[in-house]
Protein backbone atom coordinates (compact mmCIF):
# COMPACT_ATOMS: atom_id res chain seq x y z
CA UNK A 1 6.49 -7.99 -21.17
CA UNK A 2 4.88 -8.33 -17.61
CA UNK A 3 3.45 -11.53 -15.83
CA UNK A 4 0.80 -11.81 -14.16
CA UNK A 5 0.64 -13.06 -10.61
CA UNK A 6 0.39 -16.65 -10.01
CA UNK A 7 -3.41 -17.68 -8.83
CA UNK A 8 -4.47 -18.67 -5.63
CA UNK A 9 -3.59 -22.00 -4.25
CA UNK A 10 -5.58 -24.89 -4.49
CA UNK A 11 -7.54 -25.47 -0.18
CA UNK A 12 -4.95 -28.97 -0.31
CA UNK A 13 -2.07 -26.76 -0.84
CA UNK A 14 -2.95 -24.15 1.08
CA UNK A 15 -3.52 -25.94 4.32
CA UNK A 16 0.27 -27.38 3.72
CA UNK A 17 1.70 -24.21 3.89
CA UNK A 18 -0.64 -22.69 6.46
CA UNK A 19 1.06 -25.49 8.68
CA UNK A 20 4.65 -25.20 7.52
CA UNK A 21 4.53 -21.49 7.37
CA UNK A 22 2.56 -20.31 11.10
CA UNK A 23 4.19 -23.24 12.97
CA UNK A 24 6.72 -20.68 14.25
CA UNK A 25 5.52 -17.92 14.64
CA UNK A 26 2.90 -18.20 17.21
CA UNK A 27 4.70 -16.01 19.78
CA UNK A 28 4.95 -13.50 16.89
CA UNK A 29 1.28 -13.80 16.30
CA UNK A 30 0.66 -13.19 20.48
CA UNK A 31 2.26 -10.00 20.43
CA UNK A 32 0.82 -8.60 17.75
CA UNK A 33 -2.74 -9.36 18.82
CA UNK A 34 -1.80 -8.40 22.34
CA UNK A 35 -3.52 -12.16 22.96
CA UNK A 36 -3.24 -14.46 25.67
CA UNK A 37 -3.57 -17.60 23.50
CA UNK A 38 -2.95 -17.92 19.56
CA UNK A 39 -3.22 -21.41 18.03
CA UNK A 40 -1.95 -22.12 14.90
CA UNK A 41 -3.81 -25.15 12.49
CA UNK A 42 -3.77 -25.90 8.93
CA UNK A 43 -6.18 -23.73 7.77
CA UNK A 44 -6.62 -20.78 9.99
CA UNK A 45 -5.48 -19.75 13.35
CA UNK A 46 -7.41 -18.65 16.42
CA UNK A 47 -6.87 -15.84 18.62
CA UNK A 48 -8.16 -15.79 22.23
CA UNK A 49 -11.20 -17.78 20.59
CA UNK A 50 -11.41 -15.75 17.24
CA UNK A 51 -11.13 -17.62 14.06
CA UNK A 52 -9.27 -16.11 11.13
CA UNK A 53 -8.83 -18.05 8.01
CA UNK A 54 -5.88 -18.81 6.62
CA UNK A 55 -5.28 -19.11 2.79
CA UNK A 56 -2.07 -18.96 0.98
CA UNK A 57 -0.06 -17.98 3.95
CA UNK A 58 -2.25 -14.94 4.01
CA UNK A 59 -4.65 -14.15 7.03
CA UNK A 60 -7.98 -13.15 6.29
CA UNK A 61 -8.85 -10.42 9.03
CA UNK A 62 -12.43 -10.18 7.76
CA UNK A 63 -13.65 -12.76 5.69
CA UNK A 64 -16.73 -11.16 5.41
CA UNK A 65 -15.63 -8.18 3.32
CA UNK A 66 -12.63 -10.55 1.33
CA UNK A 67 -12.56 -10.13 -2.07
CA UNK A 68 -15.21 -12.51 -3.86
CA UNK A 69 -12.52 -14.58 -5.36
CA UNK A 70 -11.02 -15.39 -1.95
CA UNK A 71 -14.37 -15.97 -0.27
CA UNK A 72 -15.33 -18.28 -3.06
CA UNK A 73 -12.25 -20.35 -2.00
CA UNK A 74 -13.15 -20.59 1.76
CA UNK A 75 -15.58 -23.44 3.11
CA UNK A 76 -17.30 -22.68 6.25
CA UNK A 77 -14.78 -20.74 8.05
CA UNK A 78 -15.98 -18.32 10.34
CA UNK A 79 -13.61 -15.18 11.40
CA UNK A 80 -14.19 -12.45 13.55
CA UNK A 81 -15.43 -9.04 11.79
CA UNK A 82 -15.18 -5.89 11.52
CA UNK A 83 -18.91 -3.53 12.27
CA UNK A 84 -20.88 -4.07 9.02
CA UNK A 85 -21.40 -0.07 9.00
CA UNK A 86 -17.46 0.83 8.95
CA UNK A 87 -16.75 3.17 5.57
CA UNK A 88 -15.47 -0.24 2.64
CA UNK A 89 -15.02 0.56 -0.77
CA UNK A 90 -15.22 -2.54 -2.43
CA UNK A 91 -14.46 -0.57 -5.81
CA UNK A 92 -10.94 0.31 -4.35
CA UNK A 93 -10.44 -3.16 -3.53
CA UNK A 94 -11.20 -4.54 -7.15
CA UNK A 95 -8.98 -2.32 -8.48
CA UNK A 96 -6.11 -2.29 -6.53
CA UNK A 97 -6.35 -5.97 -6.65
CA UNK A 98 -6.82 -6.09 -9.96
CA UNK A 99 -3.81 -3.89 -10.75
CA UNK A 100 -1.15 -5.63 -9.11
CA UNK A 101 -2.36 -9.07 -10.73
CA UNK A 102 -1.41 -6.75 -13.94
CA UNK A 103 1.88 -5.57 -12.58
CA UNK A 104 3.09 -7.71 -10.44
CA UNK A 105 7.22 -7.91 -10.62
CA UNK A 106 9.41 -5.53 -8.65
CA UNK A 107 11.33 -3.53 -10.99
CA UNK A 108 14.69 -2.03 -10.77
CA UNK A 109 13.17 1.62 -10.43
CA UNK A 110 11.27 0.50 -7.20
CA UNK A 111 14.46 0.19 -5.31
CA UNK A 112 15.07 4.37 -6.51
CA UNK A 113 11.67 4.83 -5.54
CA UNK A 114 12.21 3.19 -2.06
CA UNK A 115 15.51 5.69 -1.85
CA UNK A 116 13.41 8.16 -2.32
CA UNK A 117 10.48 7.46 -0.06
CA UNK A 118 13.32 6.74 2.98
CA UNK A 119 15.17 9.33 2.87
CA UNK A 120 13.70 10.56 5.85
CA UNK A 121 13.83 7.88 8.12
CA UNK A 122 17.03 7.22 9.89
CA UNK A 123 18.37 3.76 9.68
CA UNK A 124 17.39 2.90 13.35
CA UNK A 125 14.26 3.25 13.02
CA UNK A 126 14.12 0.36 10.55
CA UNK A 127 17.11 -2.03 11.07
CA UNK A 128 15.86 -4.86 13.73
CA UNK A 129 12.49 -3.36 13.90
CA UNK A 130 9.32 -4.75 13.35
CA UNK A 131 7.81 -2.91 10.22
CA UNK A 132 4.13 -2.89 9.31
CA UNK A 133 2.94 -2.06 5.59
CA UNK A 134 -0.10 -0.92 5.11
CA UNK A 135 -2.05 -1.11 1.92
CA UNK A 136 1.10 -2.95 0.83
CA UNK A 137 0.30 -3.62 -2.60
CA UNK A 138 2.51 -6.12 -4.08
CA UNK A 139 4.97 -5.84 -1.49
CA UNK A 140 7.51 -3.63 -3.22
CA UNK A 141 8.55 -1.45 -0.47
CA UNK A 142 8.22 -4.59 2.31
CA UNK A 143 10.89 -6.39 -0.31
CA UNK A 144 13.62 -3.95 0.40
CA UNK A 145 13.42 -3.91 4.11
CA UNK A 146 13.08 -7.71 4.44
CA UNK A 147 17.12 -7.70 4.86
CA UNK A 148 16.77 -5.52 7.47
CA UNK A 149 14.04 -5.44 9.55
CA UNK A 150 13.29 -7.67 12.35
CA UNK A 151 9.79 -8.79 11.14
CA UNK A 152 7.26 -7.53 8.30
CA UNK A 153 3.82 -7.25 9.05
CA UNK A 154 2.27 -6.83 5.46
CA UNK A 155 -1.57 -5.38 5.44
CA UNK A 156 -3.50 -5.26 2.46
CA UNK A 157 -7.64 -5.09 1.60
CA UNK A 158 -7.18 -6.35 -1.84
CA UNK A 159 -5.93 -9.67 -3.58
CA UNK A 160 -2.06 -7.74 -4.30
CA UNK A 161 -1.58 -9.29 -0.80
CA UNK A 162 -1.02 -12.79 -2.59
CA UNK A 163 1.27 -11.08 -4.90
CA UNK A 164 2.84 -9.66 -2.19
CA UNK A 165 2.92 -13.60 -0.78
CA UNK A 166 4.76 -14.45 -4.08
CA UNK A 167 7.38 -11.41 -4.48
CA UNK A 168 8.06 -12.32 -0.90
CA UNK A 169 8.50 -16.24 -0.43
CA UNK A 170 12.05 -15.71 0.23
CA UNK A 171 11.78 -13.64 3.66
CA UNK A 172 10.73 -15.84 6.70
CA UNK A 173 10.22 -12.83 8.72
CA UNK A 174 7.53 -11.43 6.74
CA UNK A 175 3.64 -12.16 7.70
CA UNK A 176 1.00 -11.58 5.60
CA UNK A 177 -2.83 -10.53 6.12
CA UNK A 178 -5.64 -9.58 4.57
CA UNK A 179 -8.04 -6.75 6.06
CA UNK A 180 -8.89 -3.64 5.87
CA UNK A 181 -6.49 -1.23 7.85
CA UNK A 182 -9.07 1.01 9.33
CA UNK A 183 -10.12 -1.79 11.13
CA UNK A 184 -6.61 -3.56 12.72
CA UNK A 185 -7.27 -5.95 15.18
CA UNK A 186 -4.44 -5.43 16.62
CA UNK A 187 -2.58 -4.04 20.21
CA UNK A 188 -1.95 -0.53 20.69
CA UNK A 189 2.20 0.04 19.81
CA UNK A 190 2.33 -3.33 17.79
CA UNK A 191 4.94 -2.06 15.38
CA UNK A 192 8.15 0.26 15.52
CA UNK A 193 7.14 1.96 12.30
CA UNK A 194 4.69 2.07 10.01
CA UNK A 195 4.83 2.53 6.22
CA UNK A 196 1.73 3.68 4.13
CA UNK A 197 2.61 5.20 1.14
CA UNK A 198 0.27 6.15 -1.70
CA UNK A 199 -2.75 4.55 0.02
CA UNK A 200 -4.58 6.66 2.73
CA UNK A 201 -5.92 9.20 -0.24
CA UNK A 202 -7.64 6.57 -1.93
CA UNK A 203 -9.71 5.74 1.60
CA UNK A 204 -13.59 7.02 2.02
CA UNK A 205 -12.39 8.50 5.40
CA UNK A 206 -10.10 11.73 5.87
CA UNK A 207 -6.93 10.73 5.38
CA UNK A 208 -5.31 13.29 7.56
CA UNK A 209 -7.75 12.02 10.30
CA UNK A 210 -6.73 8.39 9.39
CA UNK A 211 -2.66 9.57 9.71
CA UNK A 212 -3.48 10.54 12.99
CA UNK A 213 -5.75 7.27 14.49
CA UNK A 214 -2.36 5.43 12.71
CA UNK A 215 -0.38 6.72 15.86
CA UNK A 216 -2.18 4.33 17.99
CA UNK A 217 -0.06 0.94 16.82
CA UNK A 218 3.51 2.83 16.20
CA UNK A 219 5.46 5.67 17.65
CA UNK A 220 6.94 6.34 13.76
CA UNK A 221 5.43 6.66 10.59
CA UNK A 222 6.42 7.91 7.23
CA UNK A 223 3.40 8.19 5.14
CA UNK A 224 2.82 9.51 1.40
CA UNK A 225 -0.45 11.73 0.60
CA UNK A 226 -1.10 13.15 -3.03
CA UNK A 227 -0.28 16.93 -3.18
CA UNK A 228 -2.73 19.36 -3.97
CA UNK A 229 -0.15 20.97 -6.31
CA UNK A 230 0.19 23.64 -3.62
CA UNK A 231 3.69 24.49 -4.88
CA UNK A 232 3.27 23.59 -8.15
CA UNK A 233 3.11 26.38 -11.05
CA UNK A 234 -0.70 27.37 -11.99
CA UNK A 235 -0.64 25.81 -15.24
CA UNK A 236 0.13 22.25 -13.54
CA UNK A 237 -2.99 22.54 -11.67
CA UNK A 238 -4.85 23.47 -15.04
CA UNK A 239 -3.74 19.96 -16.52
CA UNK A 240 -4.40 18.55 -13.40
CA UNK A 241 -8.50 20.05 -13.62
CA UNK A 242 -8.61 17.87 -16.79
CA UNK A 243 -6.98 15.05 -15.71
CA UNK A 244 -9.00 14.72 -12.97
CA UNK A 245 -12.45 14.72 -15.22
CA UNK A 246 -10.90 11.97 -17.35
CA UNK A 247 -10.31 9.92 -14.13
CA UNK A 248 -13.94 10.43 -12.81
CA UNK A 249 -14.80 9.16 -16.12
CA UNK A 250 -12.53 6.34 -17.37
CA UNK A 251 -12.38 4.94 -13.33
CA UNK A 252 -16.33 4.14 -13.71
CA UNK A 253 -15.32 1.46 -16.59
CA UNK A 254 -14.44 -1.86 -14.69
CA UNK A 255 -13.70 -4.00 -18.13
CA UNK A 256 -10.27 -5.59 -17.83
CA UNK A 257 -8.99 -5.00 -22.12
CA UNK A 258 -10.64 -1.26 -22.00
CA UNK A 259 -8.20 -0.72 -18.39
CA UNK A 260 -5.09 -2.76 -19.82
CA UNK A 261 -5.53 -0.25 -23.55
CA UNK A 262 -5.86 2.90 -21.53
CA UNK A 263 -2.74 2.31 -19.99
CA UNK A 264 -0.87 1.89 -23.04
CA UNK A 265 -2.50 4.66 -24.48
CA UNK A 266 -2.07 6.71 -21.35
CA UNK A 267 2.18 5.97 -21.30
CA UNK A 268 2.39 6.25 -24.99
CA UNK A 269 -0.03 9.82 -25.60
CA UNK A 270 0.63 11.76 -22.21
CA UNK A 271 3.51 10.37 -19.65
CA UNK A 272 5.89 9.71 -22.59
CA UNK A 273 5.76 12.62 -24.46
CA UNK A 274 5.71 15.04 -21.58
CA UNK A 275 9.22 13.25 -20.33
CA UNK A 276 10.38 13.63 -24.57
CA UNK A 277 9.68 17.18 -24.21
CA UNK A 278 11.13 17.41 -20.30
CA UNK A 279 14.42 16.04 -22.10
CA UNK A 280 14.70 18.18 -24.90
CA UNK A 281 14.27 21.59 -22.53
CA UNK A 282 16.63 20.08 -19.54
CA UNK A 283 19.92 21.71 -21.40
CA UNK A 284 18.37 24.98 -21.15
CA UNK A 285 17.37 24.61 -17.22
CA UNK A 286 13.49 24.56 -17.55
CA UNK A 287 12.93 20.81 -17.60
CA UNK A 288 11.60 21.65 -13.75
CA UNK A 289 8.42 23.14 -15.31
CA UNK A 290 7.79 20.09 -17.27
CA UNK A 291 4.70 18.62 -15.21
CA UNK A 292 5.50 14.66 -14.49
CA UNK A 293 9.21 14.91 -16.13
CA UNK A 294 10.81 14.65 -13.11
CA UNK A 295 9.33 11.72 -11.32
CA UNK A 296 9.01 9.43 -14.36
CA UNK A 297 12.28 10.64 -16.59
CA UNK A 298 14.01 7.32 -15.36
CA UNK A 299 10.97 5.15 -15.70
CA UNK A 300 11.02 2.25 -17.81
CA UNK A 301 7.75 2.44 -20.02
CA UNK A 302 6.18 -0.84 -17.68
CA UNK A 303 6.50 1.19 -14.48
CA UNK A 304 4.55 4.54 -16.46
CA UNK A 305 1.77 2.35 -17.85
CA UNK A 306 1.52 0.90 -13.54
CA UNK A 307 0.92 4.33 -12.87
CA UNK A 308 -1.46 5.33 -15.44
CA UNK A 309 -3.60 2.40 -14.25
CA UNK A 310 -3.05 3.54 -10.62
CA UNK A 311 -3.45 7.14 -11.25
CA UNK A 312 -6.96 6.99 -13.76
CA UNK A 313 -8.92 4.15 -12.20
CA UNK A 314 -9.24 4.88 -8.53
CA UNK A 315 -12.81 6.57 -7.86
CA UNK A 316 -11.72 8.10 -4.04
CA UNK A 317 -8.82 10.29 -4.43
CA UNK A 318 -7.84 12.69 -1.54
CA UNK A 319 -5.31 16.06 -2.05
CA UNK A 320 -3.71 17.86 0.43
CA UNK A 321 -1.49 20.98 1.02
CA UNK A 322 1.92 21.25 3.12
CA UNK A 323 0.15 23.03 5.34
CA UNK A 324 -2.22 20.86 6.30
CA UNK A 325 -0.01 17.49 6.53
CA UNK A 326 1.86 20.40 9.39
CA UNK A 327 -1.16 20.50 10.96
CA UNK A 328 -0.47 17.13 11.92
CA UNK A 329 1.50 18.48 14.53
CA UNK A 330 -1.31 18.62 16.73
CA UNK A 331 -0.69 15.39 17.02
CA UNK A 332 2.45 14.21 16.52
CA UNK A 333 5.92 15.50 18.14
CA UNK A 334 7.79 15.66 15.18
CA UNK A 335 6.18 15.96 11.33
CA UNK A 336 9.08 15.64 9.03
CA UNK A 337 7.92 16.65 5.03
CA UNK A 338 10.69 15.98 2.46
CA UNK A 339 11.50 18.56 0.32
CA UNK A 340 12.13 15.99 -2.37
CA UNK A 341 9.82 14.18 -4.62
CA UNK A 342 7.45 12.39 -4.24
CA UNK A 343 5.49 15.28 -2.96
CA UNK A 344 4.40 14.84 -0.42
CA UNK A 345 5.57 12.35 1.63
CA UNK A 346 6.55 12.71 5.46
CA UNK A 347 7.61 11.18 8.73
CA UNK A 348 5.67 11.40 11.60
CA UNK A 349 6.81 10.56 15.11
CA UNK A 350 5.06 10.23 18.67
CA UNK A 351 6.55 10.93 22.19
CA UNK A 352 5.47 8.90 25.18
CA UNK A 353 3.26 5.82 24.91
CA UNK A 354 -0.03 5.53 23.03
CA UNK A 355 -3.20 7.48 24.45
């Protein structure tokens, strides 16, 4: 059985840790803002005169477009703000927010799934480095470089970033904020490597055009984008035509028991039975044709029924072929795709200083 995440902190012991937590990493804070000046106080900080909120050790980049739950929390506390005509999905938000306040533990299979996402990224590029992850979620991925990298820089739109907060209280290094990553407020090169995986296709911009703006603030970054099933056989894509319409559908429905039943009827109807019958043909060598059996043969039932709720209730989702994640080579050195799942996910890598 899952928990859900612990709530928000009360504004008395939020402006405790704000203090405790900030105190020491002003210089930290500088560098990433490219600032002159960054002052750190109990309840926000300020940057070369900007005011950003601080609550729960997270942030807030843009008050203004917070979730409602955090602004209701904030008192007069003005921040600086992203242009009011800048492409927000406040949909996306809800629901990313709202899903990992549904699942938020880290479970054994993450730490496969981070294998699996890494192996194309040599250890240098993450071992004391400063890491950014964007659209970090709960912080699953940021939890299993926290050993390892030199400082976390955690960036999510949504309310996970608390969870995130939580799954990470034991990693000093790591800083959280909340903001939307098409608007960073930060200097040009302010990371070593950046790691957005799974979120960019879920954006109402291009996401190919949004990998490439990324190059600004790192040199590296290994990114995941949903396939269009370019190399999958025909009859995947079939199933995928009717999947899709079910999304459109069910993703329109914002009540919380009609979400948390789909995704037990989701794991128990589709996932499930496609890995049961994945199983039964994998002595004869034609498990591979099985559509979701290899990704999710492993998968404890908890981690399927995260996915059907991330899969089915996001109203922006984005495809794209091999070819066209290549064509990222017009802007990038180096585009690395790994030939193993998930498909696709890739490392890109800049020569030479930012433009």
């Amino acid at each position: 059985m899952h928990r859900h995440a612990p709530p928000l902190l009360s504004a008395s012991s939020t402006a405790l840790a704000a203090v405790a937590y900030y105190a020491d990493k002003v210089d930290v804070l500088r560098d990433l803002f490219g600032a002159r000046a960054v002052e750190a106080h109990s309840d926000h900080i300020v940057v070369d005169g900007a005011v950003f909120p601080v609550l729960n050790d997270v942030i807030l980049l843009d008050a203004k477009r917070s979730p409602p739950a955090v602004r209701a929390k904030l008192a007069q506390a003005p921040s600086a703000t992203a242009a009011d005509d800048a492409p927000f999905s406040g949909d996306i938000q809800a629901t990313f927010g709202s899903e990992w306040q549904e699942f938020p533990t880290i479970l054994p299979e993450h730490e496969r799934e981070f294998r699996q996402y890494f192996d194309i990224v040599p250890p240098e590029l993450v071992n004391g480095k400063r890491v950014c992850d964007l659209g970090c979620g709960m912080g699953r991925w940021s939890y299993f470089l926290k050993d390892r990298a030199r400082e976390l820089i955690l960036v999510d739109f949504s309310e996970a970033i608390f969870v995130a907060r939580h799954n990470l209280r034991g990693a000093p290094n790591a800083l959280f904020f909340l903001g939307d990553l098409t608007q960073l407020p930060f200097r040009r090169d302010f990371a070593d490597l950046i790691v957005c995986l799974g979120v960019l296709h879920h954006l109402p911009i291009d996401a190919l055009q949004m990998t490439r703006a990324l190059g600004r603030f790192a040199p590296n970054l290994l990114i995941y984008l949903y396939s269009a099933l370019d190399a999958a056989p025909p009859f995947w894509r079939l199933l995928f035509r009717f999947v899709d319409v079910v999304r459109r559908v069910v993703s329109r429905v914002h009540n919380a028991r009609f979400r948390s039943a789909f995704t037990w009827l989701g794991a128990t109807f589709l996932y499930m039975p496609l890995v049961a019958i994945g199983h039964a043909l994998r002595p004869l060598g034609l498990s591979r044709f099985v559509p979701l059996y290899e990704f999710y043969r492993s998968k404890s039932f908890e981690r399927v029924r995260q996915d059907v709720y991330d899969r089915f209730f996001t109203g922006i989702e984005q495809r794209f072929a091999r070819t066209e994640i290549l064509g990222l080579r017009d802007t990038y050195a180096r585009v690395v795709v790994s030939e193993q799942l998930p498909v696709w996910h890739f490392l890109c890598q800049r020569e030479g200083p930012a433009a």
